[in-house]
C-alpha atoms as a PDB file:
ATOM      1  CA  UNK A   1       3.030  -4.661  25.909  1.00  0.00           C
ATOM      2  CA  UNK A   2       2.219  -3.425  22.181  1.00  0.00           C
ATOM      3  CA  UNK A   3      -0.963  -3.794  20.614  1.00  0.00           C
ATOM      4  CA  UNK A   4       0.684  -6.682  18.639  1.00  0.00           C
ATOM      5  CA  UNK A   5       3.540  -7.589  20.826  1.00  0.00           C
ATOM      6  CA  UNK A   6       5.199 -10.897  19.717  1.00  0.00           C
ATOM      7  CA  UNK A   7       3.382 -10.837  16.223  1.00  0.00           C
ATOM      8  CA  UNK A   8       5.333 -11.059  13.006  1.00  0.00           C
ATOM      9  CA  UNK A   9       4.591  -8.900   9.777  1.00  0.00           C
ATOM     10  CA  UNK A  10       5.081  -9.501   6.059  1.00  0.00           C
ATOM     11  CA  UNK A  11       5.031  -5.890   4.158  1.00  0.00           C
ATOM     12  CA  UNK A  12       5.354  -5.369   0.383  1.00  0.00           C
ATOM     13  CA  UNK A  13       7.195  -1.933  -0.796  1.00  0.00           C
ATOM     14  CA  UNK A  14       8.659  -1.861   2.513  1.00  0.00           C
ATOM     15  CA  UNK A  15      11.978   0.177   1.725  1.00  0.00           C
ATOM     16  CA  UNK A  16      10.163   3.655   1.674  1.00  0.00           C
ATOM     17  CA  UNK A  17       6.774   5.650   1.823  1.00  0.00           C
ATOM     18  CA  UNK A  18       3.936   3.724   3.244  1.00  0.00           C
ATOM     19  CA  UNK A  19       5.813   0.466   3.606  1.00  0.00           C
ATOM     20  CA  UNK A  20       8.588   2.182   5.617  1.00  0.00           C
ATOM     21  CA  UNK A  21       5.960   3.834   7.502  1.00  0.00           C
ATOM     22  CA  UNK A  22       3.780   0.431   8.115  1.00  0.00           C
ATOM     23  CA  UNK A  23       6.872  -0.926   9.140  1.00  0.00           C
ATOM     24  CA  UNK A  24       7.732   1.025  11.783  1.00  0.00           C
ATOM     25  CA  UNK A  25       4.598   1.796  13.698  1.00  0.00           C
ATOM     26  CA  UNK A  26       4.458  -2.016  13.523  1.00  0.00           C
ATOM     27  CA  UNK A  27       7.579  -2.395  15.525  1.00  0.00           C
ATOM     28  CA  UNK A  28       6.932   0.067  18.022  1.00  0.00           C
ATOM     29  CA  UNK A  29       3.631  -1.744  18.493  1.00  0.00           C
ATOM     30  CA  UNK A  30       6.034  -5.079  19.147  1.00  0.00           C
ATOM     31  CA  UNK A  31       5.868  -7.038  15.787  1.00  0.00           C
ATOM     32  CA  UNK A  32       9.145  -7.787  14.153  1.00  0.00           C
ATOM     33  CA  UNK A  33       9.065  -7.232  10.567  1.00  0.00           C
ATOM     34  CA  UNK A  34       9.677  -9.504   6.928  1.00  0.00           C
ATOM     35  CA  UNK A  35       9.768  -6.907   4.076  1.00  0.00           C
ATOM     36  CA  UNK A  36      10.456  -6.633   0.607  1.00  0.00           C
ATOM     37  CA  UNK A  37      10.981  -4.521  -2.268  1.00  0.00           C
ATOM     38  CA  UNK A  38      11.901  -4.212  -5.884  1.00  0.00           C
ATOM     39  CA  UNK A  39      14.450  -1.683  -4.951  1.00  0.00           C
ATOM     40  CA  UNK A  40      14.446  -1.193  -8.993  1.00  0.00           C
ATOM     41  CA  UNK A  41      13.566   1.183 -11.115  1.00  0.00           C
ATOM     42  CA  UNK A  42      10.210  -0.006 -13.717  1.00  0.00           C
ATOM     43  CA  UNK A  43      10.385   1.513 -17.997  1.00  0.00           C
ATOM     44  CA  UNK A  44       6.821   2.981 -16.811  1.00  0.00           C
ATOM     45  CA  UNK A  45       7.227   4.329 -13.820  1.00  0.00           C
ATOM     46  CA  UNK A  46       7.793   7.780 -14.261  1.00  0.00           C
ATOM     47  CA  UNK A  47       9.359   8.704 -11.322  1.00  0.00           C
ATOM     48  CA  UNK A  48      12.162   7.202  -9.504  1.00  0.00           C
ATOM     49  CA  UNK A  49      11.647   4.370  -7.314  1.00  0.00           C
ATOM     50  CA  UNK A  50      13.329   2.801  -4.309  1.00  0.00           C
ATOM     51  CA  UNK A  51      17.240   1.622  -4.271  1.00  0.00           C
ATOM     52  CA  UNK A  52      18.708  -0.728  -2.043  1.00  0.00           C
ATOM     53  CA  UNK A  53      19.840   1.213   0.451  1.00  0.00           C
ATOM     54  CA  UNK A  54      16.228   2.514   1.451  1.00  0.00           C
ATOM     55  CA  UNK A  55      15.565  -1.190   2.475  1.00  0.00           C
ATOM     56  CA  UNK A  56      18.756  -0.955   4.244  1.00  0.00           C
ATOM     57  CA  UNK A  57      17.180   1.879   6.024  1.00  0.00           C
ATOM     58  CA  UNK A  58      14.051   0.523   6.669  1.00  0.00           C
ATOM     59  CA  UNK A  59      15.412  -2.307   8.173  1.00  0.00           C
ATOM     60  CA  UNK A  60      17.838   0.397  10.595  1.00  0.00           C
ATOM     61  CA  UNK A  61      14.350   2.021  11.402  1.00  0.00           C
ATOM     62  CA  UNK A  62      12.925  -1.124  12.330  1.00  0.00           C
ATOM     63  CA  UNK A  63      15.783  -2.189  14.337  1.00  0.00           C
ATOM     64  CA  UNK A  64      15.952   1.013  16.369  1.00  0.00           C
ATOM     65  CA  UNK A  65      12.566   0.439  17.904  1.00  0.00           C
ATOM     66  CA  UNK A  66      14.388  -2.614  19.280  1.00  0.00           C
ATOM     67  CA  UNK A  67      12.830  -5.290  16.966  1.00  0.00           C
ATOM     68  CA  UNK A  68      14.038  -7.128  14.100  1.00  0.00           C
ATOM     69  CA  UNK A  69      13.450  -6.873  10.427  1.00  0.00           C
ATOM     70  CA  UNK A  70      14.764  -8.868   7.574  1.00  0.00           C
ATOM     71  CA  UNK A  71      14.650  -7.220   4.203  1.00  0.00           C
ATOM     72  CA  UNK A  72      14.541  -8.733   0.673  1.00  0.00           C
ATOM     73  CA  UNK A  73      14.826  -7.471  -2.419  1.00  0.00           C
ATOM     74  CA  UNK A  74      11.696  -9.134  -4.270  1.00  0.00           C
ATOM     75  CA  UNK A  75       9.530  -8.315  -7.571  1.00  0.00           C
ATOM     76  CA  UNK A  76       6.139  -9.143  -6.451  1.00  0.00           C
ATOM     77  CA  UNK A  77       5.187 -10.254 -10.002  1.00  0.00           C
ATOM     78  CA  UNK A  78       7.641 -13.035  -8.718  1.00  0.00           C
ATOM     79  CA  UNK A  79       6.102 -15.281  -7.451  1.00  0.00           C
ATOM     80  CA  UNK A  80       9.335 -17.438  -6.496  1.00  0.00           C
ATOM     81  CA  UNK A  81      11.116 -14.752  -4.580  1.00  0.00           C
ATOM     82  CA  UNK A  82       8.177 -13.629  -2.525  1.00  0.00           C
ATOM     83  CA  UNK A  83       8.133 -17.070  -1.466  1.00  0.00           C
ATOM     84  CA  UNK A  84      11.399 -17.256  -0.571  1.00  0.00           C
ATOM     85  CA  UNK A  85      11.426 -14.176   1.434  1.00  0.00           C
ATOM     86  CA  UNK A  86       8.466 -15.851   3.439  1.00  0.00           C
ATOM     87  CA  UNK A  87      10.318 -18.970   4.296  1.00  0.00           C
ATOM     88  CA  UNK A  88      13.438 -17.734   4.952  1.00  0.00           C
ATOM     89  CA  UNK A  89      11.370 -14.957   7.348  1.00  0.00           C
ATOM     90  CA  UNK A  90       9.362 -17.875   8.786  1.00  0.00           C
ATOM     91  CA  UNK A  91      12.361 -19.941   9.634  1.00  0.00           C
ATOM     92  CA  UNK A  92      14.154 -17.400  11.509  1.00  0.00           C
ATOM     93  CA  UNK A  93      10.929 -15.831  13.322  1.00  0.00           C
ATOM     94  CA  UNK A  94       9.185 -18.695  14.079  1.00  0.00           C
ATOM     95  CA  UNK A  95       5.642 -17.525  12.888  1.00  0.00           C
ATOM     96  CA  UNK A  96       3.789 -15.014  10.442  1.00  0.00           C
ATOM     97  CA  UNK A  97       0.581 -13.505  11.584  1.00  0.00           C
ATOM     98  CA  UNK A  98      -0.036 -10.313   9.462  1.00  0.00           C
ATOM     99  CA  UNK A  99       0.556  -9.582   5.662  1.00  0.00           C
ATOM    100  CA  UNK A 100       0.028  -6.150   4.379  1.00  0.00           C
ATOM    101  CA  UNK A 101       0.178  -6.416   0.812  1.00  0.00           C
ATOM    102  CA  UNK A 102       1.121  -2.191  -0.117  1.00  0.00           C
ATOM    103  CA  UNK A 103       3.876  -2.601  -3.131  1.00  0.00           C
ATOM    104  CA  UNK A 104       2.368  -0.554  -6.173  1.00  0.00           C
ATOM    105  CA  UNK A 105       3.354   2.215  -8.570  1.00  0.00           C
ATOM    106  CA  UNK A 106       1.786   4.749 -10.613  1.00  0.00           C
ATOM    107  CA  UNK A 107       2.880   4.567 -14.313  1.00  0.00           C
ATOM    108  CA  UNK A 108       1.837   7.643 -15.763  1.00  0.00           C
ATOM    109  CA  UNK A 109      -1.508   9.183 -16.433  1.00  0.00           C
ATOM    110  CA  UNK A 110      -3.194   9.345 -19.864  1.00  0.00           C
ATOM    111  CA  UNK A 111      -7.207   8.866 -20.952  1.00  0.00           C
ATOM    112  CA  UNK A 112      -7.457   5.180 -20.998  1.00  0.00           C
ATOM    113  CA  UNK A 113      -7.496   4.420 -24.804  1.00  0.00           C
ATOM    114  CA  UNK A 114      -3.919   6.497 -24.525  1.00  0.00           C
ATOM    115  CA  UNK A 115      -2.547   4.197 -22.248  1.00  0.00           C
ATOM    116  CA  UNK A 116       0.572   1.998 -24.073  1.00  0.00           C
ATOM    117  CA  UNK A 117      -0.507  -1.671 -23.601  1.00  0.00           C
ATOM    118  CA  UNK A 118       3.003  -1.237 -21.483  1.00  0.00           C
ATOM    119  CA  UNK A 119       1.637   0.525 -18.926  1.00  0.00           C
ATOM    120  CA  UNK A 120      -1.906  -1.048 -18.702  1.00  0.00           C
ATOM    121  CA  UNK A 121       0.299  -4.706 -18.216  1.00  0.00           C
ATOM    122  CA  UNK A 122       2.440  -3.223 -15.712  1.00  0.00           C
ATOM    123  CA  UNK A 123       0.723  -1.592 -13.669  1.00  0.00           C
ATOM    124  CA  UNK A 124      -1.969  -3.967 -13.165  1.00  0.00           C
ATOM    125  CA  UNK A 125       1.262  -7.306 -12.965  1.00  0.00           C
ATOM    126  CA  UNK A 126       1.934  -4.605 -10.068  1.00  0.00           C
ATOM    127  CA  UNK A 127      -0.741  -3.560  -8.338  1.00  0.00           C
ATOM    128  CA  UNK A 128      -3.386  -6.346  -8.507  1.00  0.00           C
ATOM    129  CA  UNK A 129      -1.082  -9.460  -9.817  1.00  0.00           C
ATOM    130  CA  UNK A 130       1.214  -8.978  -6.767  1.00  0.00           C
ATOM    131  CA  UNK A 131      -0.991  -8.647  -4.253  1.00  0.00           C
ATOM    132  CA  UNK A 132      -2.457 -11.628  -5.741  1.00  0.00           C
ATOM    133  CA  UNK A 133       1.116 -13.090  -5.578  1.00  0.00           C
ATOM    134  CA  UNK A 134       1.758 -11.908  -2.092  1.00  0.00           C
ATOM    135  CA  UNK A 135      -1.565 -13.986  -1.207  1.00  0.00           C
ATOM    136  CA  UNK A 136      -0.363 -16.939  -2.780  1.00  0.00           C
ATOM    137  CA  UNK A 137       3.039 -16.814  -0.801  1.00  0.00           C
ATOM    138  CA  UNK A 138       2.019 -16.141   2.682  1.00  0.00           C
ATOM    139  CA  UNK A 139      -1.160 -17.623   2.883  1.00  0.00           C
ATOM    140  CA  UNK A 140      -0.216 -21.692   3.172  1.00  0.00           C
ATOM    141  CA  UNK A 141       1.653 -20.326   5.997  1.00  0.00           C
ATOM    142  CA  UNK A 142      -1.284 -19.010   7.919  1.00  0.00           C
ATOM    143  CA  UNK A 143      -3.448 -21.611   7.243  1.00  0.00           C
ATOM    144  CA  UNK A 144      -0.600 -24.215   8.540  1.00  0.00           C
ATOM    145  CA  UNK A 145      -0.064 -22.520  11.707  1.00  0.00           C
ATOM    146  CA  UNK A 146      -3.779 -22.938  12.334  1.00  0.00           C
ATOM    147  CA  UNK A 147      -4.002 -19.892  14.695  1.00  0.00           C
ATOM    148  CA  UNK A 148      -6.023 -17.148  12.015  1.00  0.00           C
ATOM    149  CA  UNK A 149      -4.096 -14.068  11.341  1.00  0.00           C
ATOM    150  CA  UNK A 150      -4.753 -10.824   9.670  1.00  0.00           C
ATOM    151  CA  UNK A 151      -4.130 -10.079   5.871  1.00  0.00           C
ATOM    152  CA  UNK A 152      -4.464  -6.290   4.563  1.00  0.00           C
ATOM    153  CA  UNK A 153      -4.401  -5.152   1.374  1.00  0.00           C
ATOM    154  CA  UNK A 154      -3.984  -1.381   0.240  1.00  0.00           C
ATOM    155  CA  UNK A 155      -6.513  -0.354  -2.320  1.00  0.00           C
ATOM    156  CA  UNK A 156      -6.719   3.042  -2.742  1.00  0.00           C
ATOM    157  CA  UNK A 157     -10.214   5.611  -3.263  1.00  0.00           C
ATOM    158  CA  UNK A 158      -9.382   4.681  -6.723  1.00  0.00           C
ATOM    159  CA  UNK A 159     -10.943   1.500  -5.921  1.00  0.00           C
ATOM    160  CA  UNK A 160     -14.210   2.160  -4.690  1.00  0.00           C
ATOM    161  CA  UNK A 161     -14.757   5.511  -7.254  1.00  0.00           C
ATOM    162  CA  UNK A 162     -13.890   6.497 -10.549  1.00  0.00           C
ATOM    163  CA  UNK A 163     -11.166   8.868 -11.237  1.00  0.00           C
ATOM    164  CA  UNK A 164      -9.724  10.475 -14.234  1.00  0.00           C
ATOM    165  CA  UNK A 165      -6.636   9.362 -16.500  1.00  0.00           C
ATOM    166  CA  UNK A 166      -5.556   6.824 -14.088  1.00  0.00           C
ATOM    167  CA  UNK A 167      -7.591   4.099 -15.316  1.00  0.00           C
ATOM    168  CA  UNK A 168      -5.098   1.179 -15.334  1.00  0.00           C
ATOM    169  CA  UNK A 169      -4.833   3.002 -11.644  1.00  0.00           C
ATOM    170  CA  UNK A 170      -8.485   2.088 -11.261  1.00  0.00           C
ATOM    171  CA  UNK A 171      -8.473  -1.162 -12.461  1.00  0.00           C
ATOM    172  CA  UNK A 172      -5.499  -2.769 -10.054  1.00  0.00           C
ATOM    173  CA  UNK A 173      -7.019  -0.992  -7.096  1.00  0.00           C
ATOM    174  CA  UNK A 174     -10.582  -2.085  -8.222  1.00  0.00           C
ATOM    175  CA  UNK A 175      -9.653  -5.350  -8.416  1.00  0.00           C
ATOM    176  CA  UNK A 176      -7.605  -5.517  -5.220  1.00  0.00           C
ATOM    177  CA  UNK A 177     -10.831  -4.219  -3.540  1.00  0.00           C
ATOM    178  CA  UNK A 178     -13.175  -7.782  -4.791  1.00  0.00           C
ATOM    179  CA  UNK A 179     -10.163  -9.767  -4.608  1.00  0.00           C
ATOM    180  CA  UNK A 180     -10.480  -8.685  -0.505  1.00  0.00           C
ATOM    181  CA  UNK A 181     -13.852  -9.689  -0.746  1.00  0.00           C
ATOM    182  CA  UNK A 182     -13.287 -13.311  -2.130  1.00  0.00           C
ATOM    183  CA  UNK A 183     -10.529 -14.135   0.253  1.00  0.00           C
ATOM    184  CA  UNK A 184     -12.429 -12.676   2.894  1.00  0.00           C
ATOM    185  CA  UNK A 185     -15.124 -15.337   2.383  1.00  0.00           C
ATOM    186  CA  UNK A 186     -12.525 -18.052   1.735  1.00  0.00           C
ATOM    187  CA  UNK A 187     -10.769 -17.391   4.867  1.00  0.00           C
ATOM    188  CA  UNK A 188     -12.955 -16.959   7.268  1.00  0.00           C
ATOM    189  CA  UNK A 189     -13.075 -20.704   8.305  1.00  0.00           C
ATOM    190  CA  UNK A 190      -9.769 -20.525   9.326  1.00  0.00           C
ATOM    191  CA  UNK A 191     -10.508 -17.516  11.899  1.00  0.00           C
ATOM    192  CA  UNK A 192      -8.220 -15.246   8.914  1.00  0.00           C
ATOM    193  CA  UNK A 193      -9.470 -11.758   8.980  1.00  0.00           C
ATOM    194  CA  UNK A 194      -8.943 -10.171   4.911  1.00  0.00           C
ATOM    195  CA  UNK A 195      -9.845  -6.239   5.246  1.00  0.00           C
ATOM    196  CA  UNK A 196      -8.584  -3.573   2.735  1.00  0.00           C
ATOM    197  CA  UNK A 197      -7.408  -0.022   3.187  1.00  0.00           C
ATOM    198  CA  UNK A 198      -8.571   3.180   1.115  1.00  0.00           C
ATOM    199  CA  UNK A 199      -6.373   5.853   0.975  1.00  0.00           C
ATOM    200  CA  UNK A 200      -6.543   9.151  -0.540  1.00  0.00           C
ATOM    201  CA  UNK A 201      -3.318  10.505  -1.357  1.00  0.00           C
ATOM    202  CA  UNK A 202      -0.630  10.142   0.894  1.00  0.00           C
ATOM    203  CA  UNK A 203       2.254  11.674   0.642  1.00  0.00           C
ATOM    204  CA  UNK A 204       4.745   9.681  -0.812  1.00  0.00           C
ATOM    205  CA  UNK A 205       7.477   9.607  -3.783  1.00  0.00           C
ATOM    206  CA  UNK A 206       3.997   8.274  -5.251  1.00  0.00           C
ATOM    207  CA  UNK A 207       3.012  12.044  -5.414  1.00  0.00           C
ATOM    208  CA  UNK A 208       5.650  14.382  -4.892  1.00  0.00           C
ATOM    209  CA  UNK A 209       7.055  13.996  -8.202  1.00  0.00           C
ATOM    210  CA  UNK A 210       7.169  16.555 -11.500  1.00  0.00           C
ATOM    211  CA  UNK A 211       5.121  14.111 -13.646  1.00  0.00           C
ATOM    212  CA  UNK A 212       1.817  14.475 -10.969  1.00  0.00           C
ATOM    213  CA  UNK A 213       3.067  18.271 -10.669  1.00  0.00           C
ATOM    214  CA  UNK A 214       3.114  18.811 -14.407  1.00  0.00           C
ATOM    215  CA  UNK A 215      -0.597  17.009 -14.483  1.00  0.00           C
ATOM    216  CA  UNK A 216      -2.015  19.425 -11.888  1.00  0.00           C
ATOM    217  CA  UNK A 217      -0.189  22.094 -13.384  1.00  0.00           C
ATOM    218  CA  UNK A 218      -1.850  21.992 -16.827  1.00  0.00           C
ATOM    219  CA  UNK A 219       1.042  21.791 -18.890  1.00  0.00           C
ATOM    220  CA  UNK A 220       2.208  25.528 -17.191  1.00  0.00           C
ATOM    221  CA  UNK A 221       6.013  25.568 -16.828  1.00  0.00           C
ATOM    222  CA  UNK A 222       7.971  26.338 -13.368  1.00  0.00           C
ATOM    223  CA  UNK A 223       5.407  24.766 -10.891  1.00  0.00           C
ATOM    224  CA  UNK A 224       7.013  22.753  -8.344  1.00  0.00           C
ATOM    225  CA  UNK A 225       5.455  20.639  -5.466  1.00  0.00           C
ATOM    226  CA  UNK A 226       5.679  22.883  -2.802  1.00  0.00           C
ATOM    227  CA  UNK A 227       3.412  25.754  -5.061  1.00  0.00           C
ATOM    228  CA  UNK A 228       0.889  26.789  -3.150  1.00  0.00           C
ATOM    229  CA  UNK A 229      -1.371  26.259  -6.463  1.00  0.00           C
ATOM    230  CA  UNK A 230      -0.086  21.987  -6.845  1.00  0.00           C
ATOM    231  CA  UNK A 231      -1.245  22.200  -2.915  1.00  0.00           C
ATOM    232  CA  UNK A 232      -4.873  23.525  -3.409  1.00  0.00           C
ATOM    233  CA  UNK A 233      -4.932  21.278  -6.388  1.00  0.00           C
ATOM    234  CA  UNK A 234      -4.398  18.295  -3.993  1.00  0.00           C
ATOM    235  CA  UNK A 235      -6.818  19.460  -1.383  1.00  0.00           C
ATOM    236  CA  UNK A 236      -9.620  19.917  -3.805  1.00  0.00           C
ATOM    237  CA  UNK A 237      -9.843  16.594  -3.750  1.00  0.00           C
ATOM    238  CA  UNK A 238     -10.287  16.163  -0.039  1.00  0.00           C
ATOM    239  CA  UNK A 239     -13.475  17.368   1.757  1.00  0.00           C
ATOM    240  CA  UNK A 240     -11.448  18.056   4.930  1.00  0.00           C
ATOM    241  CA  UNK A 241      -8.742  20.928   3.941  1.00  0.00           C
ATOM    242  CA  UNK A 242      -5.691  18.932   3.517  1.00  0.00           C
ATOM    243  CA  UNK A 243      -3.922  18.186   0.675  1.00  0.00           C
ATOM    244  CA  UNK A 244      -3.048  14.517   1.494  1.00  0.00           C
ATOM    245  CA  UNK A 245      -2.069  12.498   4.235  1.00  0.00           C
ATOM    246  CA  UNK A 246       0.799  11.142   5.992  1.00  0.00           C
ATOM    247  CA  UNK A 247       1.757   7.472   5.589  1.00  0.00           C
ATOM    248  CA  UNK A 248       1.432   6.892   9.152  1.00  0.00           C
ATOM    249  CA  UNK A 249      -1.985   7.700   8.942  1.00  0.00           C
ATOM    250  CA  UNK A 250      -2.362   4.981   6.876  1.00  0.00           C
ATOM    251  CA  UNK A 251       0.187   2.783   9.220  1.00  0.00           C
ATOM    252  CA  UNK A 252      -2.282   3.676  11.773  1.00  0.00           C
ATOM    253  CA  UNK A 253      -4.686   1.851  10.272  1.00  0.00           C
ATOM    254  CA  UNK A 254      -2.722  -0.865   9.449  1.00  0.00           C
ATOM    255  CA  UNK A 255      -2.191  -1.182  13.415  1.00  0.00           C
ATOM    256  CA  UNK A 256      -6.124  -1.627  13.707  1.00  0.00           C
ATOM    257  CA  UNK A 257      -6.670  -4.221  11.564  1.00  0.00           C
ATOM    258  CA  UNK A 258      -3.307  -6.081  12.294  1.00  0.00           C
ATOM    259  CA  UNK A 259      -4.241  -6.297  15.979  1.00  0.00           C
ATOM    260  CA  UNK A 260      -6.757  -8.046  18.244  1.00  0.00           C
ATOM    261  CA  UNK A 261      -8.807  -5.181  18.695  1.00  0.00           C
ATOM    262  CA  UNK A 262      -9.808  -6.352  15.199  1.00  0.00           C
ATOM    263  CA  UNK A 263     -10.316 -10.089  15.620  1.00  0.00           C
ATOM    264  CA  UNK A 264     -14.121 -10.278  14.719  1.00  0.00           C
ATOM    265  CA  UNK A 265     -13.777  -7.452  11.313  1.00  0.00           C
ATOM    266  CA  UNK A 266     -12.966  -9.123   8.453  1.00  0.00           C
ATOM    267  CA  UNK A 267     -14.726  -7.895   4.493  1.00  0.00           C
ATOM    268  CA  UNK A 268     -14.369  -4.653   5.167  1.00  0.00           C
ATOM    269  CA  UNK A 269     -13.636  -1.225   3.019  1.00  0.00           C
ATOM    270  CA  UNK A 270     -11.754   1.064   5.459  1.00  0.00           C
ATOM    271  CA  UNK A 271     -11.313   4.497   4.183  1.00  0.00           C
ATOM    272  CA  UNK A 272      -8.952   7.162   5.540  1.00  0.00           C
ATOM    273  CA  UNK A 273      -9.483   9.829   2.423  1.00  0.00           C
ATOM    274  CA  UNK A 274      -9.859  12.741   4.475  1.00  0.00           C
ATOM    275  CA  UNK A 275     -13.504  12.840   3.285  1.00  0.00           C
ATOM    276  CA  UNK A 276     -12.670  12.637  -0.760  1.00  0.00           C
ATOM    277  CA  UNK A 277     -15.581  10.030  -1.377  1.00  0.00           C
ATOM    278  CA  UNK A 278     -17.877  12.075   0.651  1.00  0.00           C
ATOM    279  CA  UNK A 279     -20.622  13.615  -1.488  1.00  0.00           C
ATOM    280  CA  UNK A 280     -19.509  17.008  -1.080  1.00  0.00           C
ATOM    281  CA  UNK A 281     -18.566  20.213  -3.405  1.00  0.00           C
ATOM    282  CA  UNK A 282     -16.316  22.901  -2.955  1.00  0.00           C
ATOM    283  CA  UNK A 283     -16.699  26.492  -2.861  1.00  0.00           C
ATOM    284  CA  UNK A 284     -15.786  27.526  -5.811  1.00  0.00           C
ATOM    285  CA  UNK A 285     -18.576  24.671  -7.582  1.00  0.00           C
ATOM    286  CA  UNK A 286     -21.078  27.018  -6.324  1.00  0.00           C
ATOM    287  CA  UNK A 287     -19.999  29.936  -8.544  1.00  0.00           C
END
């Protein structure tokens, strides 16, 4: 038996990166999967996003671990189609028990008063109106079923500490962090557990892209991602020396909180940032 065998799972962004990744180490742990996706390429996103045919191979992924996985194509700042991916999901699994709310960009990077009102919008409809949205979707459904459940929301170390030219970033994640909080509170009389997740960077199309390269870079031509410079550049960030993480050390997490194991922890911050909001300083700050 998996560690949440016969459990179903409603993921946002599921058609690559972390939501592939959450996904999967879902179904091998027994859950059968409802995801969605834009699947759509956003004006501010500067790099390019998922297509429908990486939900299509999510959803092969999924099914190869021997459990099932429908797969949507949904906006979260949709309200409507989220909802109908959740009842058509619910209808043909019978239950939902966990919702990882993960679906979120990264617009471009700029000192804050640079930011187009464009991007600012955007990526906060994105990142903190859809998880909102996802909320508002799948919720009803837990609270009908009357037997708790787990709800996860990805925040980021941009949400518990300040970092530079991301602030509509910082914001969404920010706000994704209290808005844990609240429903934490508000769910916990009906035995629904509301944690969030803190990741450093993972590596994802999120990352490996020439926009971030360019940034970390300095403006310097001919850098690419695989530079040994871009990877030092990452792992400055991190007290342990890696430059990010993998998504299914993220997914991993996921797995802990989705499960039973976690059926008393709910309010919680938990960070995997390989030690980035640890007070620490590098080498070279000493010289």
């Amino acid at each position: 038996m998996g560690r949440v065998a016969g459990k179903v799972a409603f993921i946002t962004g599921a058609a690559r990166g972390q939501g592939r990744s959450h996904a999967i180490r879902l179904a091998e742990e027994g859950a059968d999967i409802i995801g969605v996706d834009i699947c759509a390429q956003l004006d501010t996103v500067p790099y390019p996003m998922s297509r429908p045919e990486d939900l299509k191979e999510t959803v092969r992924l999924v099914e190869k671990t021997g459990r099932r996985m429908l797969g949507f194509q949904a906006d979260t700042r949709d309200l409507g189609a989220l909802q109908a991916a959740v009842e058509q999901g619910v209808a043909e699994f019978g239950r939902l028990d966990t919702v990882v709310a993960n679906a979120c960009t990264l617009n471009g990077t700029a000192a804050a008063w640079e930011l187009t009102e464009e991007q600012f919008e955007e990526q906060v409809g994105v990142g903190l109106g859809g998880t909102w949205r996802t909320v508002k979707a799948t919720v009803p459904h837990l609270i009908d079923q009357g037997q708790g459940g787990s709800v996860i929301l990805i925040s980021s170390t941009s949400g518990l500490a300040a970092e530079l030219h991301v602030a509509h970033y910082v914001a969404a994640k920010t706000g994704v962090t209290g808005l844990m909080r609240a429903l934490s509170a508000e769910l916990a009389p009906h035995m629904i557990r509301v944690n969030s997740i803190h990741p450093t960077n993972v590596h994802t199309p999120m990352i490996e892209n020439q926009h971030l390269v360019d940034l970390f870079a300095g403006g310097r031509p001919g850098f690419t991602f695989g530079n040994e410079e871009i990877r030092r550049g990452f792992q400055n960030m991190n007290a342990l020396p890696v430059p990010w993480l993998d998504p299914v050390d993220i997914s991993n997490a996921v797995l802990y909180l989705a499960s039973d194991e976690t059926r008393y922890v709910t309010g919680t911050t938990h960070v995997v940032d390989a030690g980035a909001l640890a007070p620490f300083k590098h080498p070279h700050d000493y010289s």
